[in-house]
C-alpha atoms as a PDB file:
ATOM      1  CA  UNK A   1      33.585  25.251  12.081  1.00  0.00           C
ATOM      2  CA  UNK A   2      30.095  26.827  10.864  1.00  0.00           C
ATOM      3  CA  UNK A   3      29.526  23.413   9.100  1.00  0.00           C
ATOM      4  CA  UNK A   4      30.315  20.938  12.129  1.00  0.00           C
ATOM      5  CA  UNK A   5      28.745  23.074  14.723  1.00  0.00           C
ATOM      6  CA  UNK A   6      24.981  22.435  12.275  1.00  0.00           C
ATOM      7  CA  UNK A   7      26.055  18.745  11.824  1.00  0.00           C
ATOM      8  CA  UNK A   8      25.939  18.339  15.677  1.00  0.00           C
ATOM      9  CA  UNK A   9      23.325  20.106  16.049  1.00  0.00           C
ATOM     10  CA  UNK A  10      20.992  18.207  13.475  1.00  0.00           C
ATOM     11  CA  UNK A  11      22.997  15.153  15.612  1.00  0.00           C
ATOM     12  CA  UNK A  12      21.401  16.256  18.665  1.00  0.00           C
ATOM     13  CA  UNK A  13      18.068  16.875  17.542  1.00  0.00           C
ATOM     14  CA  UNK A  14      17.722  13.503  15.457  1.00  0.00           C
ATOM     15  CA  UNK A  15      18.932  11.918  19.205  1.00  0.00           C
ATOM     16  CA  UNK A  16      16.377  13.824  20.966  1.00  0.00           C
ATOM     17  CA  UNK A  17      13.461  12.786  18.545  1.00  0.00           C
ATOM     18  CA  UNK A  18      14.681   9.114  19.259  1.00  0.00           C
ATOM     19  CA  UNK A  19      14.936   9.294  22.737  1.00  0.00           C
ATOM     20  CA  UNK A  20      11.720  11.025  23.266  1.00  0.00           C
ATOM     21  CA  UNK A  21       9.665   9.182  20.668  1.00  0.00           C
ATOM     22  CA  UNK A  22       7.552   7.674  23.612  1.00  0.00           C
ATOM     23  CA  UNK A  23       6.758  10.388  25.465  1.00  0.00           C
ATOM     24  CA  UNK A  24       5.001  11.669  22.178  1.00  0.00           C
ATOM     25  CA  UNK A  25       3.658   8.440  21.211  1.00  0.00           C
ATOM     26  CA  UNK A  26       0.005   9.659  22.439  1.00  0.00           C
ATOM     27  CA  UNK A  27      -1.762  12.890  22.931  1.00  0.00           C
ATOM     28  CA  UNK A  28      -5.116  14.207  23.689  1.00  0.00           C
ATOM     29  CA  UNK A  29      -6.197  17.513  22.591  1.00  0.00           C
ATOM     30  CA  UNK A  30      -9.117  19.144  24.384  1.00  0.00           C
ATOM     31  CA  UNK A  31     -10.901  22.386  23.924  1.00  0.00           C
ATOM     32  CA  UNK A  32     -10.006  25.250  26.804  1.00  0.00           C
ATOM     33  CA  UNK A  33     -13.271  25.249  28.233  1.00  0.00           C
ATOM     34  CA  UNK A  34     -14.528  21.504  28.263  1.00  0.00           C
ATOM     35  CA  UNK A  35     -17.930  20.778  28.332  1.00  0.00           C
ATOM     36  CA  UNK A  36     -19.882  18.729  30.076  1.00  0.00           C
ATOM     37  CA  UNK A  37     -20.886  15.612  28.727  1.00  0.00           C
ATOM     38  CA  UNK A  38     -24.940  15.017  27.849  1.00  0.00           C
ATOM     39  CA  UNK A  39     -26.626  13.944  30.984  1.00  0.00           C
ATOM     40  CA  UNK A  40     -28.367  10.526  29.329  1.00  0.00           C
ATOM     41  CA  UNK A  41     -26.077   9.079  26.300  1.00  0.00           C
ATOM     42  CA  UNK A  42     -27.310   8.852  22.802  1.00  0.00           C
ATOM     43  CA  UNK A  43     -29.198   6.405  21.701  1.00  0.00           C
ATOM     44  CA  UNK A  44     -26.817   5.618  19.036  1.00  0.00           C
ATOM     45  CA  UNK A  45     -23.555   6.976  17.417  1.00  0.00           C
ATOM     46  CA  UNK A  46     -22.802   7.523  13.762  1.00  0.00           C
ATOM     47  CA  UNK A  47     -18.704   6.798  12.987  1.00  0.00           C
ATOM     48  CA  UNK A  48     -16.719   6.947   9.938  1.00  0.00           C
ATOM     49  CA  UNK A  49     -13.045   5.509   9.117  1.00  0.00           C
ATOM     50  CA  UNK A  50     -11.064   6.613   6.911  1.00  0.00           C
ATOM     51  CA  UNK A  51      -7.367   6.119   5.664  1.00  0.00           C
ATOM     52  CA  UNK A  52      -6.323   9.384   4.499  1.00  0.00           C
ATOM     53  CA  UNK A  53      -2.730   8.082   2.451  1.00  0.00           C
ATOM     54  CA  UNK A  54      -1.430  10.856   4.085  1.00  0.00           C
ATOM     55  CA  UNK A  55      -3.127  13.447   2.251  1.00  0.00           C
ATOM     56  CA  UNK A  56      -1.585  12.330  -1.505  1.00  0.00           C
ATOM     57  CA  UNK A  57      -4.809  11.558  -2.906  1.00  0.00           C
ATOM     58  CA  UNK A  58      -6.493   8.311  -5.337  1.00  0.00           C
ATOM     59  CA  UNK A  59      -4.007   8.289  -8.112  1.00  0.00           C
ATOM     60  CA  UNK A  60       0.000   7.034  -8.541  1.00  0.00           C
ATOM     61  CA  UNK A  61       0.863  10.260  -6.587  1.00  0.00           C
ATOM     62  CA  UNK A  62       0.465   8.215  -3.277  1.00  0.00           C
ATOM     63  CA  UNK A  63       2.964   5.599  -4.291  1.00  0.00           C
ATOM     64  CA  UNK A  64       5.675   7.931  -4.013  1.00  0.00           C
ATOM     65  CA  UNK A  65       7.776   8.910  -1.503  1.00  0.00           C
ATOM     66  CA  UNK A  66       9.122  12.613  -1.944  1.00  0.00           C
ATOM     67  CA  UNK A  67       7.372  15.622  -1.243  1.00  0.00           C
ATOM     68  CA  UNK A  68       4.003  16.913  -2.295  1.00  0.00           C
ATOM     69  CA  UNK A  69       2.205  19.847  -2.431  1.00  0.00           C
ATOM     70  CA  UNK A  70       1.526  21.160   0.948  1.00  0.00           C
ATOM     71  CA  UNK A  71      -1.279  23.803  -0.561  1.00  0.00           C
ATOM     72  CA  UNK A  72      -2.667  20.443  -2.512  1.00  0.00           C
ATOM     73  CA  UNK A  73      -2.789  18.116   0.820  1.00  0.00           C
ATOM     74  CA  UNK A  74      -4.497  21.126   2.902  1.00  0.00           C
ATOM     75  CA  UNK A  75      -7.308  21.716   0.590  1.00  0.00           C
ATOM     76  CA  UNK A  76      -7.507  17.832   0.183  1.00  0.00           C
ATOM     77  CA  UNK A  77      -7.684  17.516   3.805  1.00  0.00           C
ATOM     78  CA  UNK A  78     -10.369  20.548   3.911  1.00  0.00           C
ATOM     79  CA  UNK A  79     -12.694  19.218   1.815  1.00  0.00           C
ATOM     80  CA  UNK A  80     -12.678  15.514   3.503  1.00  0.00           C
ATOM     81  CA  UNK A  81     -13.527  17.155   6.694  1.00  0.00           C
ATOM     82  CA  UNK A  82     -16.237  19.834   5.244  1.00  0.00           C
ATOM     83  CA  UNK A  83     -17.874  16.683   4.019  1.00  0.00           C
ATOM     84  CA  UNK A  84     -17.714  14.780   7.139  1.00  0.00           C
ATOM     85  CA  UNK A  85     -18.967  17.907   9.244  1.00  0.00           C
ATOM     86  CA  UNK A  86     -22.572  17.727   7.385  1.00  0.00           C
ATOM     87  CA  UNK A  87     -22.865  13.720   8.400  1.00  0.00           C
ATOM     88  CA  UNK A  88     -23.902  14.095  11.500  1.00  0.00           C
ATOM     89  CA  UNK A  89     -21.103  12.290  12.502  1.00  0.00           C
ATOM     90  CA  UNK A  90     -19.943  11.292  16.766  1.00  0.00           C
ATOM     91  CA  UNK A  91     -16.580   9.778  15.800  1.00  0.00           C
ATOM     92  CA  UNK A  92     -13.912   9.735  13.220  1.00  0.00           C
ATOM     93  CA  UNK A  93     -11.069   7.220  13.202  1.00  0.00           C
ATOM     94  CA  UNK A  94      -8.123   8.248  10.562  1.00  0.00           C
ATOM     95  CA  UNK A  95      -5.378   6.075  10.023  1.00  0.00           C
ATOM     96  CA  UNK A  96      -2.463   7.302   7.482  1.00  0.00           C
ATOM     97  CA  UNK A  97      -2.040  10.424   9.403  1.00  0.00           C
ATOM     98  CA  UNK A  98       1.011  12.555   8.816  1.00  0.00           C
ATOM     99  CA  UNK A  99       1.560  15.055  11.800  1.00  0.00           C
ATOM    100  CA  UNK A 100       4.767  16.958  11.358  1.00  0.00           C
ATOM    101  CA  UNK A 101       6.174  15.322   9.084  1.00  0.00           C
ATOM    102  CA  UNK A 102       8.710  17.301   5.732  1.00  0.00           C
ATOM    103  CA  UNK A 103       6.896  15.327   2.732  1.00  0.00           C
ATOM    104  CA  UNK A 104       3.646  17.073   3.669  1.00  0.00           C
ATOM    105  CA  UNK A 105       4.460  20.272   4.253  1.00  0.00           C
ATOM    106  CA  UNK A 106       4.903  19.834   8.396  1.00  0.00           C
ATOM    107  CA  UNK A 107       1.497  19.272   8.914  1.00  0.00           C
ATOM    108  CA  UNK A 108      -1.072  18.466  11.390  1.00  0.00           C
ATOM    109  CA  UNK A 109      -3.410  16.566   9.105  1.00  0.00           C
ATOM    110  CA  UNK A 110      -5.796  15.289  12.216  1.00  0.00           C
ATOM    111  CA  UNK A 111      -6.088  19.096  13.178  1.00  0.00           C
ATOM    112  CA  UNK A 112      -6.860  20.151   9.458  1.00  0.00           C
ATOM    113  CA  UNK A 113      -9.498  17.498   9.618  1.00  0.00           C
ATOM    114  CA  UNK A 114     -10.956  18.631  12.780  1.00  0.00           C
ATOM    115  CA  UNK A 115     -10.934  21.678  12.102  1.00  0.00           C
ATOM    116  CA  UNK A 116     -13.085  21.887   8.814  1.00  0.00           C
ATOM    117  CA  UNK A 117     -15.223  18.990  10.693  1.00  0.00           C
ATOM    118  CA  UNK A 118     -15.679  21.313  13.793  1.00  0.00           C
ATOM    119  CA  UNK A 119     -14.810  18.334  16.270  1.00  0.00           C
ATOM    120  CA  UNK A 120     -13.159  19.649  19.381  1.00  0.00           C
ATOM    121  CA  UNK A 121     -11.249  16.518  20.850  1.00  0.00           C
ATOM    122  CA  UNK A 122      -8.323  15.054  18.645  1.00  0.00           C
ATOM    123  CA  UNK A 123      -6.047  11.751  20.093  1.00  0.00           C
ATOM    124  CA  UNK A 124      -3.061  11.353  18.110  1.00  0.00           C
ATOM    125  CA  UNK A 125      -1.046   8.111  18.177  1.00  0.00           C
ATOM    126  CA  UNK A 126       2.407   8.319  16.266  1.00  0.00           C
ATOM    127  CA  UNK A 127       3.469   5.129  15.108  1.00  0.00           C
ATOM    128  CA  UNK A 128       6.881   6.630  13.683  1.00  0.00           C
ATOM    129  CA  UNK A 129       8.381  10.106  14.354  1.00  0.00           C
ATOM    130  CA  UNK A 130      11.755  10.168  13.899  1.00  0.00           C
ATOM    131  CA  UNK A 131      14.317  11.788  10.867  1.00  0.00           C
ATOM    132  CA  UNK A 132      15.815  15.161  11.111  1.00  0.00           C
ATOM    133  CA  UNK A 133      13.892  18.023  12.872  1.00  0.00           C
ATOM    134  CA  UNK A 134      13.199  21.064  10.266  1.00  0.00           C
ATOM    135  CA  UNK A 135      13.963  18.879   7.402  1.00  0.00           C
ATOM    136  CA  UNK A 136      13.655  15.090   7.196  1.00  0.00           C
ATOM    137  CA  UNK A 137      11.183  14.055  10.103  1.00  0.00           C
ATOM    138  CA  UNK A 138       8.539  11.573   9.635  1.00  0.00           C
ATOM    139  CA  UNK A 139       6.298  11.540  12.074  1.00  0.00           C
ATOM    140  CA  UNK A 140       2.697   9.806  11.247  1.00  0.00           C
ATOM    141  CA  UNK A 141      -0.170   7.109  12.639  1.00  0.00           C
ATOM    142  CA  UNK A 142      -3.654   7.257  14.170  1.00  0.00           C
ATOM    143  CA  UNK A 143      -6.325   9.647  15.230  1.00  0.00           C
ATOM    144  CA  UNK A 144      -9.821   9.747  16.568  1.00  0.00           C
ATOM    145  CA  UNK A 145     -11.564  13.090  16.569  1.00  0.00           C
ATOM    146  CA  UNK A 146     -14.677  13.064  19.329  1.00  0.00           C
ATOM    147  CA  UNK A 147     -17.640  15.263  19.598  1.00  0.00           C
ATOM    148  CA  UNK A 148     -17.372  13.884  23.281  1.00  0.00           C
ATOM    149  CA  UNK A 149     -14.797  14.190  25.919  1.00  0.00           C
ATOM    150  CA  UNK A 150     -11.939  11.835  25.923  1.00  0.00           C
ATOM    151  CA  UNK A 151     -11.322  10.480  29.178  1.00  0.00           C
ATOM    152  CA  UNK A 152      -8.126   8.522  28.954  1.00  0.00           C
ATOM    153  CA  UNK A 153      -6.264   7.218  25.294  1.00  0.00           C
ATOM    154  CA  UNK A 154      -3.543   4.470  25.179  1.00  0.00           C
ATOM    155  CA  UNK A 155      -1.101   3.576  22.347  1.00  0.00           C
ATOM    156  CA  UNK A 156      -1.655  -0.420  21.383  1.00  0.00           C
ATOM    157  CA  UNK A 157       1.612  -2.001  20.808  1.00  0.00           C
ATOM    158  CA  UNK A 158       0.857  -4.998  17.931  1.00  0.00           C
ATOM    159  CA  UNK A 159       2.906  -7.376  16.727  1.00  0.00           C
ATOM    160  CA  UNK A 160       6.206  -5.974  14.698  1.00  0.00           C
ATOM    161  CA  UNK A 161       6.422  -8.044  11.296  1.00  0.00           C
ATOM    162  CA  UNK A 162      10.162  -7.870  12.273  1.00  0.00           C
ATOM    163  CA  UNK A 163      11.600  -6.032  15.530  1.00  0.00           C
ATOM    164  CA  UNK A 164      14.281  -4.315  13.392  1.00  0.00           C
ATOM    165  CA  UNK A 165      11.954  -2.729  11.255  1.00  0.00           C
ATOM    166  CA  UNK A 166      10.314  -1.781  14.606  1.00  0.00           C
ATOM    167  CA  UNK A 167      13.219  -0.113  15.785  1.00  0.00           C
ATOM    168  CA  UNK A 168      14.087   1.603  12.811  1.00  0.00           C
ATOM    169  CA  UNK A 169      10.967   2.657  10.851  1.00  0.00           C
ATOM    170  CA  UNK A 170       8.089   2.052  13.710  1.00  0.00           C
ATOM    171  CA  UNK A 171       5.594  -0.492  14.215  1.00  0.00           C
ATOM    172  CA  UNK A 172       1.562  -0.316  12.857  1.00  0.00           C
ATOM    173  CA  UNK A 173       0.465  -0.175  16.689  1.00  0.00           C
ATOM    174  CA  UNK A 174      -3.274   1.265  17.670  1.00  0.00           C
ATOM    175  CA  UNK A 175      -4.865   3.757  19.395  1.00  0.00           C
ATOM    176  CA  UNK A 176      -7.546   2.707  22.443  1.00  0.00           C
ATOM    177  CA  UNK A 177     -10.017   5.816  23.670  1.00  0.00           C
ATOM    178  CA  UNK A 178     -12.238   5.871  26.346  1.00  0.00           C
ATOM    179  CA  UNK A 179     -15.264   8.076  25.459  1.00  0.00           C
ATOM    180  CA  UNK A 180     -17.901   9.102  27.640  1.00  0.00           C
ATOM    181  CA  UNK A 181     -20.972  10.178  25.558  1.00  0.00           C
ATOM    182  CA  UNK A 182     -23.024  10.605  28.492  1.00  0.00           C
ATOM    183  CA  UNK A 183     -22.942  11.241  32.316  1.00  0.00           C
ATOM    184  CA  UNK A 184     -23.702   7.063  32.427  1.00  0.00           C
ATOM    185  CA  UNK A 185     -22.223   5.770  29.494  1.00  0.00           C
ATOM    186  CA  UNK A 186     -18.627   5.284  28.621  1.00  0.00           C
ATOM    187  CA  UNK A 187     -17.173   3.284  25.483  1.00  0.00           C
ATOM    188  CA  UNK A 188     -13.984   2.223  24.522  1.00  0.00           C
ATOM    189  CA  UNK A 189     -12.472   2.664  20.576  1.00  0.00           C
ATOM    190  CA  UNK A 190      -9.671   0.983  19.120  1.00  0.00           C
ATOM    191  CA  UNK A 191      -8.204   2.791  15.775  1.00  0.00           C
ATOM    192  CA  UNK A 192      -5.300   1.076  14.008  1.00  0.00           C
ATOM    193  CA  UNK A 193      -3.837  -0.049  10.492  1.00  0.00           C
ATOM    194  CA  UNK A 194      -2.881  -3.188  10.617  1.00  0.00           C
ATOM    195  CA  UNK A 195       0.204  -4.375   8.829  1.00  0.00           C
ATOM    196  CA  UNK A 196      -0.485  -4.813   4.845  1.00  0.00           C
ATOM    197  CA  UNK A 197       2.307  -7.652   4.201  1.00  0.00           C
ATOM    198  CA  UNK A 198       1.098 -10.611   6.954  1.00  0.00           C
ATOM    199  CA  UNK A 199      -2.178 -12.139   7.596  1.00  0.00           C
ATOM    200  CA  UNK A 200      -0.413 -13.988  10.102  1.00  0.00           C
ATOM    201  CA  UNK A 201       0.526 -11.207  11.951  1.00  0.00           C
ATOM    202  CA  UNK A 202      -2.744  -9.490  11.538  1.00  0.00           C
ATOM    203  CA  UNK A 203      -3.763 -13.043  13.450  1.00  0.00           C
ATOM    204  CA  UNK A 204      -1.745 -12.242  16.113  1.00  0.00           C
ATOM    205  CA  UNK A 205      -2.739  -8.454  16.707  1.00  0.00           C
ATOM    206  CA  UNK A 206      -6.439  -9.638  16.469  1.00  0.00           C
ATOM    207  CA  UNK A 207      -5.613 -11.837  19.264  1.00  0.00           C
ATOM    208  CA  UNK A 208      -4.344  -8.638  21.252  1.00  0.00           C
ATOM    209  CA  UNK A 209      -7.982  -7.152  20.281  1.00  0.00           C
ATOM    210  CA  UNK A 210     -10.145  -9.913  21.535  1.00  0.00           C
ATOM    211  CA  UNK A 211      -7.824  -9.655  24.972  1.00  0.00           C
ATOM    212  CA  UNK A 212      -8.936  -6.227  24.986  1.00  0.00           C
ATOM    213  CA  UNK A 213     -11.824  -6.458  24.395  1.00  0.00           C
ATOM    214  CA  UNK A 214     -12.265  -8.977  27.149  1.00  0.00           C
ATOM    215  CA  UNK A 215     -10.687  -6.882  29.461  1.00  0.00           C
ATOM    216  CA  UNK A 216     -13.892  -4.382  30.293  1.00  0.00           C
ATOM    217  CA  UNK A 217     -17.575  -4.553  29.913  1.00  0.00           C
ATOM    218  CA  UNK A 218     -17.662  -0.910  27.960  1.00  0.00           C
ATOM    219  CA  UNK A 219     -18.909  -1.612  24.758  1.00  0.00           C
ATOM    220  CA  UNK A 220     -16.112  -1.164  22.367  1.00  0.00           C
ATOM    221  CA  UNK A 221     -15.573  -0.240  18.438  1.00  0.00           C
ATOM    222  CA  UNK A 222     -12.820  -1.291  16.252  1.00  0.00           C
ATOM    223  CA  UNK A 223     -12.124   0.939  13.327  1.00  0.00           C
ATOM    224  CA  UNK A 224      -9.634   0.672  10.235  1.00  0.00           C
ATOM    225  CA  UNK A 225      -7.558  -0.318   7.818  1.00  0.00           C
ATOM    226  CA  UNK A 226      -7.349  -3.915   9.198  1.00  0.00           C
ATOM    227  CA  UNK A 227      -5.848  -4.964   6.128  1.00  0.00           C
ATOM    228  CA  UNK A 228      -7.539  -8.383   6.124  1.00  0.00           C
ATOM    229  CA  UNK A 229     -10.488 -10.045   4.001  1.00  0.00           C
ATOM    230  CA  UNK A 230     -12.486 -12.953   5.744  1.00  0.00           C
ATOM    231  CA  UNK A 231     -12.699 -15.936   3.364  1.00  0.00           C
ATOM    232  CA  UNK A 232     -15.443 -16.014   1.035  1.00  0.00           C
ATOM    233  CA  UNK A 233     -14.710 -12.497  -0.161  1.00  0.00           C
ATOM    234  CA  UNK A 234     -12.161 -11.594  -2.751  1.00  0.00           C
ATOM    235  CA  UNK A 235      -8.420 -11.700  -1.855  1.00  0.00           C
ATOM    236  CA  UNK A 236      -9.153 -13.355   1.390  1.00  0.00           C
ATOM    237  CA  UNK A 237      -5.963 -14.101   3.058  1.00  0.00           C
ATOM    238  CA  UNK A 238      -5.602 -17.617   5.322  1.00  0.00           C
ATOM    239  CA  UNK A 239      -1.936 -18.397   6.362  1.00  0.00           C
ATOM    240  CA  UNK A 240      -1.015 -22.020   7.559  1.00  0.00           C
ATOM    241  CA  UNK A 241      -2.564 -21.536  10.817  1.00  0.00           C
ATOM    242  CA  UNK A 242      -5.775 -21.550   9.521  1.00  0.00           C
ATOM    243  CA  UNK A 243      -6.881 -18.323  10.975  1.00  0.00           C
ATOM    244  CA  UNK A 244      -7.981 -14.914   9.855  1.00  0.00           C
ATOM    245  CA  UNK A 245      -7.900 -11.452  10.894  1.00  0.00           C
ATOM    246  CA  UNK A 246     -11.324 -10.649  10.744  1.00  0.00           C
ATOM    247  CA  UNK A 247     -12.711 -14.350  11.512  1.00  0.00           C
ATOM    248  CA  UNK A 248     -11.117 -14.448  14.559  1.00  0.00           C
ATOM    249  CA  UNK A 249     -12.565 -10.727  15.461  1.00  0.00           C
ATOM    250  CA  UNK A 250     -15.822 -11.960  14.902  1.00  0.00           C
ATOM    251  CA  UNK A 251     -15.596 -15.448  16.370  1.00  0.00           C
ATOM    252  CA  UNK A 252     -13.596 -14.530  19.556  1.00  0.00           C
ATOM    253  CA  UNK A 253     -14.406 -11.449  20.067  1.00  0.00           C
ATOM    254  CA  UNK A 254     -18.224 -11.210  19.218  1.00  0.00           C
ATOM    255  CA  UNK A 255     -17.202  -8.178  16.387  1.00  0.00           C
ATOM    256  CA  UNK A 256     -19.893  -7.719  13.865  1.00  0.00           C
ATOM    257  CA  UNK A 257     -18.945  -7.585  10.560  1.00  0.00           C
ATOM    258  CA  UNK A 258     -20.867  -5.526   7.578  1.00  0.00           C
ATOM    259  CA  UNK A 259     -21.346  -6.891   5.184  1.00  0.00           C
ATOM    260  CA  UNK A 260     -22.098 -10.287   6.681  1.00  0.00           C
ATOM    261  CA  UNK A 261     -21.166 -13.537   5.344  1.00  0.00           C
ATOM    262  CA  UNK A 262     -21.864 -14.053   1.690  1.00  0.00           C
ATOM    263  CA  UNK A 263     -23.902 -10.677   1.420  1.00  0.00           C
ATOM    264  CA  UNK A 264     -20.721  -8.453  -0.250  1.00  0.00           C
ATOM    265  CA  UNK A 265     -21.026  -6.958  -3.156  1.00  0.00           C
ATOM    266  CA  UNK A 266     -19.138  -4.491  -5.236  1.00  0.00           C
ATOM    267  CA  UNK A 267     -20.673  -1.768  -3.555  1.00  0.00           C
ATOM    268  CA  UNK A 268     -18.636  -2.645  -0.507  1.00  0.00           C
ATOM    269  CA  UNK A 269     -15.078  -2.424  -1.783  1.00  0.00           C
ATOM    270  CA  UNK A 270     -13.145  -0.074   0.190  1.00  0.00           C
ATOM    271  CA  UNK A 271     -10.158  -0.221  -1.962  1.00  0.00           C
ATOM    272  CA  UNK A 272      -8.087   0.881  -3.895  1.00  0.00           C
ATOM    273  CA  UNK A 273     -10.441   3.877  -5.071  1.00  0.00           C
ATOM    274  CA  UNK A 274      -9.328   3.403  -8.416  1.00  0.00           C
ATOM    275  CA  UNK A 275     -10.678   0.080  -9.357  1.00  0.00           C
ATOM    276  CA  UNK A 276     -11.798  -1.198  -6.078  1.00  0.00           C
ATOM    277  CA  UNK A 277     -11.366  -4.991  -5.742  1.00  0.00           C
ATOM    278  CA  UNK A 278     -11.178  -5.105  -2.260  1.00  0.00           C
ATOM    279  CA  UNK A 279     -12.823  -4.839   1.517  1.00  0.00           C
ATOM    280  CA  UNK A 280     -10.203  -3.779   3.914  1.00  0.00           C
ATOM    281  CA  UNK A 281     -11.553  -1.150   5.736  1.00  0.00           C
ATOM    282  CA  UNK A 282     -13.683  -2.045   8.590  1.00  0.00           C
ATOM    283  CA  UNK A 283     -15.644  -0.146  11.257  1.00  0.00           C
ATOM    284  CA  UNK A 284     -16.479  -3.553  13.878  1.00  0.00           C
ATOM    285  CA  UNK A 285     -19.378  -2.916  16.377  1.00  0.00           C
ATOM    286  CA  UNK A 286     -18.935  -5.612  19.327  1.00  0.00           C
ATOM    287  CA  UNK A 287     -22.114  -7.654  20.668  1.00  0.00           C
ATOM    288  CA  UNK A 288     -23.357  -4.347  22.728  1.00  0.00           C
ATOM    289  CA  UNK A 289     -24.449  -2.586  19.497  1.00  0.00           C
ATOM    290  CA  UNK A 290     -27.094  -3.084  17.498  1.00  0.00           C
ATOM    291  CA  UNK A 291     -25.971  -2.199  13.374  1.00  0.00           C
ATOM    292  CA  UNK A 292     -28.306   0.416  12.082  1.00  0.00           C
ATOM    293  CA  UNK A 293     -26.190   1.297   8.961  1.00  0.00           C
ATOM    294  CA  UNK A 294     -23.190   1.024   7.232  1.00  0.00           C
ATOM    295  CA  UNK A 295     -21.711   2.390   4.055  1.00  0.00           C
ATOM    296  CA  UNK A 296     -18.722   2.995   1.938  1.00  0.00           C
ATOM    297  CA  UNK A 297     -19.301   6.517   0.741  1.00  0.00           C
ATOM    298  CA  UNK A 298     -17.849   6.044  -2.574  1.00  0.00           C
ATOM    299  CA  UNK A 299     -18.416   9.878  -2.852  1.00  0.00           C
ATOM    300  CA  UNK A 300     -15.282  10.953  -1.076  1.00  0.00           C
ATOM    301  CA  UNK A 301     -12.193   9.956  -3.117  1.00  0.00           C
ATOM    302  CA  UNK A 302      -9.547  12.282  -1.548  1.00  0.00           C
ATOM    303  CA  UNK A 303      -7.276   8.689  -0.741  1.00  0.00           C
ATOM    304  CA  UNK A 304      -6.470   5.564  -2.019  1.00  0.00           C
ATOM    305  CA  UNK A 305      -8.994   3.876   0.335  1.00  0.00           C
ATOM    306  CA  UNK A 306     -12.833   5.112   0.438  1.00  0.00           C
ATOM    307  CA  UNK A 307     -14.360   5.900   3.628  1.00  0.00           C
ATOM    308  CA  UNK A 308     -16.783   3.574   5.814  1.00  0.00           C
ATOM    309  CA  UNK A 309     -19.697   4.962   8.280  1.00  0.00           C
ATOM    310  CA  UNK A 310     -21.457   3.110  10.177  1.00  0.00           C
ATOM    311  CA  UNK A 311     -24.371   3.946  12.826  1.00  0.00           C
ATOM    312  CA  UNK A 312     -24.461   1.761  15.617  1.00  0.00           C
ATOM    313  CA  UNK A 313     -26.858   1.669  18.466  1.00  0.00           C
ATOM    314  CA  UNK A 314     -26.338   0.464  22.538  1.00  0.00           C
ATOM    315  CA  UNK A 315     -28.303  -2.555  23.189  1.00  0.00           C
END
């Protein structure tokens, strides 16, 4: 009786996590007493991405797919956002983001992050959170931490590389932000990882970003693992269509792109960390910014992917 009394239970739970897996699909976390934003914006804003792997470092350990080290993972996490809290840094975009999920210990990795960063605001966007409550959940996605206030965040819903898969294991979707940095300025940031296996569905979610982008005059940044490499650089990706990813982001949608055209080098490989071959990894001003720098910091090797800042001022 003891036995089927927990099995519908767990039943229950896994049921609610499915059925509710919407409602928690975004969240905004501000601090109690919320300050006012600057009265004039900055000038400019410095930004890093970064794909965390979910905390299971550089090496073979993020391949697999059991448990790690929770105490390993925290101080990981800890030390990425120590680092990031002497940049100088406005805005962090993290993608590989496990929240509660079993195989890291039930953490929050965007709080541990903010936390050692000292960045009040957190947006988490849950591309997956489903399993068994207490033991086998999976929940994980995006987050943007924000010196400023968040006024509004929306999940992104891209296009599934199968709609079963979508129902079953979640979809690579994005997080949009609205940020005001000052009383007059607002701007809008879009953080995703775009599906690894499809250029031609990276295509189509681009598409969804230039519509976005199209849709308001606040100047607007793209950050993440975008998973695609325009041609010209090494495994560039063009399906039968003829399009790519990151072409089309800065064709369409007026995206700048570092490094340019022909100007890569190995210096700008964001992954993977060990024996980095490839650019993947963007942080895309649109036509409103002027780009004052950008960088892999090939310093910080705490993932699979190295991070990219970028400083960016408003035209």
């Amino acid at each position: 009786m003891l036995a089927l009394s927990i099995a519908v239970a767990v039943l229950i739970s896994s049921l609610f996590l499915r059925i509710t897996e919407k409602a928690r699909a975004i969240s905004v976390e501000r601090p109690e007493n919320e300050p006012e934003p600057p009265s004039r914006a900055p000038e400019s804003l410095r930004v890093v991405t970064y794909n965390l792997s979910h905390g299971r470092g550089s090496g073979a350990e993020t391949q697999s797919g059991g448990r790690a080290d929770a105490a390993v993972i925290r101080d990981r996490l800890e030390r990425v956002g120590e680092q990031f809290g002497t940049m100088g840094l406005d805005l962090i975009a993290l993608q590989g983001v496990d929240f509660e999920s079993w195989r890291s210990g039930g953490m929050d990795q965007a709080a541990v992050v903010a936390a050692a960063a000292g960045f009040p605001y957190v947006v988490r966007q849950r591309n997956m959170d489903k399993g068994i409550p207490f033991f086998r959940r999976v929940a994980h996605g995006n987050a943007l931490l924000s010196r400023f206030p968040i006024l509004e965040a929306k999940r992104v819903e891209f296009p599934p590389f199968s709609n079963w898969e979508k129902a079953r294991a979640g979809n690579p979707d994005g997080l949009l932000a609205t940020v005001r940095i000052g009383a007059d300025r607002d701007v809008r940031v879009l953080v995703t990882a775009l599906d690894a296996r499809s250029e031609e569905i990276r295509v189509r979610a681009a598409g969804e970003i230039v519509s976005l982008q199209r849709s308001s005059r606040m100047p607007m940044l793209v950050m993440g693992t975008l998973n695609s490499t325009p041609p010209g650089f090494p495994m560039s990706e063009t399906p039968s269509s003829g399009q790519n990813a990151i072409e089309l982001l800065e064709s369409f949608g007026g995206f700048q792109r570092r490094p340019a055209r022909g100007q890569a080098t190995w210096h700008d490989f964001t992954h993977p960390v060990q024996g980095p071959r490839r650019i993947i990894d963007w942080a895309l001003p649109d036509r409103s910014w002027t780009v004052q720098q950008h960088q892999v910091l090939r310093d910080i090797q705490e993932s699979e992917h190295f991070p990219v800042m970028g400083t960016f001022r408003l035209r």
